[in-house]
Protein backbone atom coordinates (compact mmCIF):
# COMPACT_ATOMS: atom_id res chain seq x y z
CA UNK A 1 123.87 156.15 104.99
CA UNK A 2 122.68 159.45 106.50
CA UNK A 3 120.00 157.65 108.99
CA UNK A 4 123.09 156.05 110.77
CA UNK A 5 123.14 156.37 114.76
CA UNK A 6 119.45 157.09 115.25
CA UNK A 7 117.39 155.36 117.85
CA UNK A 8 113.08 154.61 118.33
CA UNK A 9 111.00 154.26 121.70
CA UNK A 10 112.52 155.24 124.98
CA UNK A 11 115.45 157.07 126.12
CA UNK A 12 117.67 157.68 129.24
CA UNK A 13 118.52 161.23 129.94
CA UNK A 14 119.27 163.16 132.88
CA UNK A 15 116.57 165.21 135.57
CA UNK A 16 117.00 168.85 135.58
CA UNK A 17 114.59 169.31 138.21
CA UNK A 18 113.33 166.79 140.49
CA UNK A 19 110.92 164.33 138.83
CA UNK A 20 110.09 161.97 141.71
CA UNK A 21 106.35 161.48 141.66
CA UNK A 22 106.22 162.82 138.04
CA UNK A 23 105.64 159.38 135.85
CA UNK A 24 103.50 159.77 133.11
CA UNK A 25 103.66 163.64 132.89
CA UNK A 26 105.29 165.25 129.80
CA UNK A 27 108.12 166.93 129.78
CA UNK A 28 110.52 168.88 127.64
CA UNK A 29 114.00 168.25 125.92
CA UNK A 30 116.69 170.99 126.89
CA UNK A 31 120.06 170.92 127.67
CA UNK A 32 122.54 172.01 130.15
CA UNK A 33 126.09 173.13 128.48
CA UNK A 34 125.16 171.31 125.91
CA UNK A 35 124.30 167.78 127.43
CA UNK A 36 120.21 166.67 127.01
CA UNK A 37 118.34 167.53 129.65
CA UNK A 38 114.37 167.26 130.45
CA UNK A 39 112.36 169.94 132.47
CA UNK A 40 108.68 170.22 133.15
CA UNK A 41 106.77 172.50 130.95
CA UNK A 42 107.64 176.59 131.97
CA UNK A 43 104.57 177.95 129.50
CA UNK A 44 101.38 176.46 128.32
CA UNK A 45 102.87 176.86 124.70
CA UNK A 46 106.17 174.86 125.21
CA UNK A 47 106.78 171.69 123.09
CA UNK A 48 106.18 169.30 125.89
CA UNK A 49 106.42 165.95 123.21
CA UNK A 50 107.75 163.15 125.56
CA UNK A 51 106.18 161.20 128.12
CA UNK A 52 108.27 160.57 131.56
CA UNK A 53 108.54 156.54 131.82
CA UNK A 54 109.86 156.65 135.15
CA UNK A 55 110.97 159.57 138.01
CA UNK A 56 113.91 160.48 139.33
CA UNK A 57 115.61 163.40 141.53
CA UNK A 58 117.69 166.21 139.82
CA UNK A 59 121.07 165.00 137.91
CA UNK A 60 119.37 161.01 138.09
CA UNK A 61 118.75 159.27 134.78
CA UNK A 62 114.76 159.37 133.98
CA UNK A 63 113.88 157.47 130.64
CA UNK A 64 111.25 159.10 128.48
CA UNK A 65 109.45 158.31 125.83
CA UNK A 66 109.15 160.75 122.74
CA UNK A 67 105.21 160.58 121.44
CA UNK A 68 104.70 159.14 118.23
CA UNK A 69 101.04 159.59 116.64
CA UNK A 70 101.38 155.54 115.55
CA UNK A 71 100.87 154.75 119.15
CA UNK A 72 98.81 156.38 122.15
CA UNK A 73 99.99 156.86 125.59
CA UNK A 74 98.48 157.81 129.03
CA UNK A 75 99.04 160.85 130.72
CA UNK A 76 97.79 162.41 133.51
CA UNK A 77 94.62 164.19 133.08
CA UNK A 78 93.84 167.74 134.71
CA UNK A 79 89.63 167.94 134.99
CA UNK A 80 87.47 165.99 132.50
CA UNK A 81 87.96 165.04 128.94
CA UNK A 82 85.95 163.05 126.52
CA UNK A 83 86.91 161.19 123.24
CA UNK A 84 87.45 163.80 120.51
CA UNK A 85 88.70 166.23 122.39
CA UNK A 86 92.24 168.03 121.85
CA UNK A 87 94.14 167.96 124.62
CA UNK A 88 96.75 170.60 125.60
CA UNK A 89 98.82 171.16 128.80
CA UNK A 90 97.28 171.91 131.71
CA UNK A 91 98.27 175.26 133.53
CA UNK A 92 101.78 175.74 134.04
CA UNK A 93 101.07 178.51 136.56
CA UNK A 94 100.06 175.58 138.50
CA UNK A 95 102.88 174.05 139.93
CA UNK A 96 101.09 170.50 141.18
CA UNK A 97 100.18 170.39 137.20
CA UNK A 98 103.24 170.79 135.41
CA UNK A 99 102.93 167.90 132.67
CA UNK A 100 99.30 167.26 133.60
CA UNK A 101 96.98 167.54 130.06
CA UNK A 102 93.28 169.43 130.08
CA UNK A 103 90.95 169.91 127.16
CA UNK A 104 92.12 173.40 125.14
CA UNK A 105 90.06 176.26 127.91
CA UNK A 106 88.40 178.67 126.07
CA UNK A 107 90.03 181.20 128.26
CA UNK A 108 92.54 183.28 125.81
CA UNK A 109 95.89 182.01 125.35
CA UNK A 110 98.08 180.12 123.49
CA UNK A 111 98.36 176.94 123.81
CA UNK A 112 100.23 173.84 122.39
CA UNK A 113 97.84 171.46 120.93
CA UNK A 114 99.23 168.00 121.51
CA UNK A 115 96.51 165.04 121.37
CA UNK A 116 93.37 164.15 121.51
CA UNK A 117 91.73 162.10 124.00
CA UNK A 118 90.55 158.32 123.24
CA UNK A 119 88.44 157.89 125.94
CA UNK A 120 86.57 159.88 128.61
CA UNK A 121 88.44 161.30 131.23
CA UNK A 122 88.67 161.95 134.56
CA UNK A 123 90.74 164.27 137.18
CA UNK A 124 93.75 162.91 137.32
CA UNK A 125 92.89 159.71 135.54
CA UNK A 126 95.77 157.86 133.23
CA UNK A 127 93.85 159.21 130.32
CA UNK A 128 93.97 157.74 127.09
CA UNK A 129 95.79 160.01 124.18
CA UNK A 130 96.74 159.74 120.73
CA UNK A 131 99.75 162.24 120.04
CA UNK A 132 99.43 164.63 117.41
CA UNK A 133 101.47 167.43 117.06
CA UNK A 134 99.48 170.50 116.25
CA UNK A 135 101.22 173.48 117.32
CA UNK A 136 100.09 176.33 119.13
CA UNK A 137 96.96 177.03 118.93
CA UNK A 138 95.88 181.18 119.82
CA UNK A 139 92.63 181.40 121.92
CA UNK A 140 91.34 184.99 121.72
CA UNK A 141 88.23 186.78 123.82
């Protein structure tokens, strides 16, 4: 059986940066000599496809949650969304919104399209989202 030692729904891993106040942000998978790892988002682009569960300080266990388009999630909304609307990460630039999601800007960029929101949102609302996993997405002038 090749689908042997596999697992669904959350995970422990460790904090490679402090996550304490961070729940409900997303985050992404990395590793340190080789050992998983998660990290808030560095670029607007990066594959930022699991939800923090719970927060932690650097080296502490954090569980997250990988997002799975068969079930929605909240996450922490950056300005104001309504349903339809794809969501991508809000600025990275931004320390205070590292894992934070805002509608795709039409400033240029690229950015990583990862859901669309359920309901309408507000600034830093638990918005609604259903995960889908569109890539990046290239804004030009």
């Amino acid at each position: 059986m090749s689908q042997s030692n596999t697992r669904i729904g959350d995970f422990s891993v460790a904090a490679a940066v402090d996550l304490s106040g961070m729940a409900d942000r997303l985050v992404v998978l990395g590793n340190n000599a080789g050992v998983p790892v998660v990290n808030l988002p560095a670029a607007n682009s990066d594959p930022a496809v699991y939800l923090l569960i719970d927060e932690a300080p650097t080296g502490a266990q954090v569980a997250v949650r990988p997002l799975d388009g068969s079930r929605n999630a909240r996450v922490v909304l950056k300005g104001t969304c309504n349903p339809g609307d794809l969501l991508v990460l809000a600025d990275v630039a931004t320390a205070a919104d590292k894992g934070k999601v805002r509608v795709l800007p039409a400033a240029a960029g690229t950015y990583r399209g990862l859901g669309i929101a359920e309901q309408a949102g507000v600034d830093g609302q638990l918005v609604l989202v259903r995960p889908v996993m569109i890539g990046n997405i290239t804004v030009s002038d």
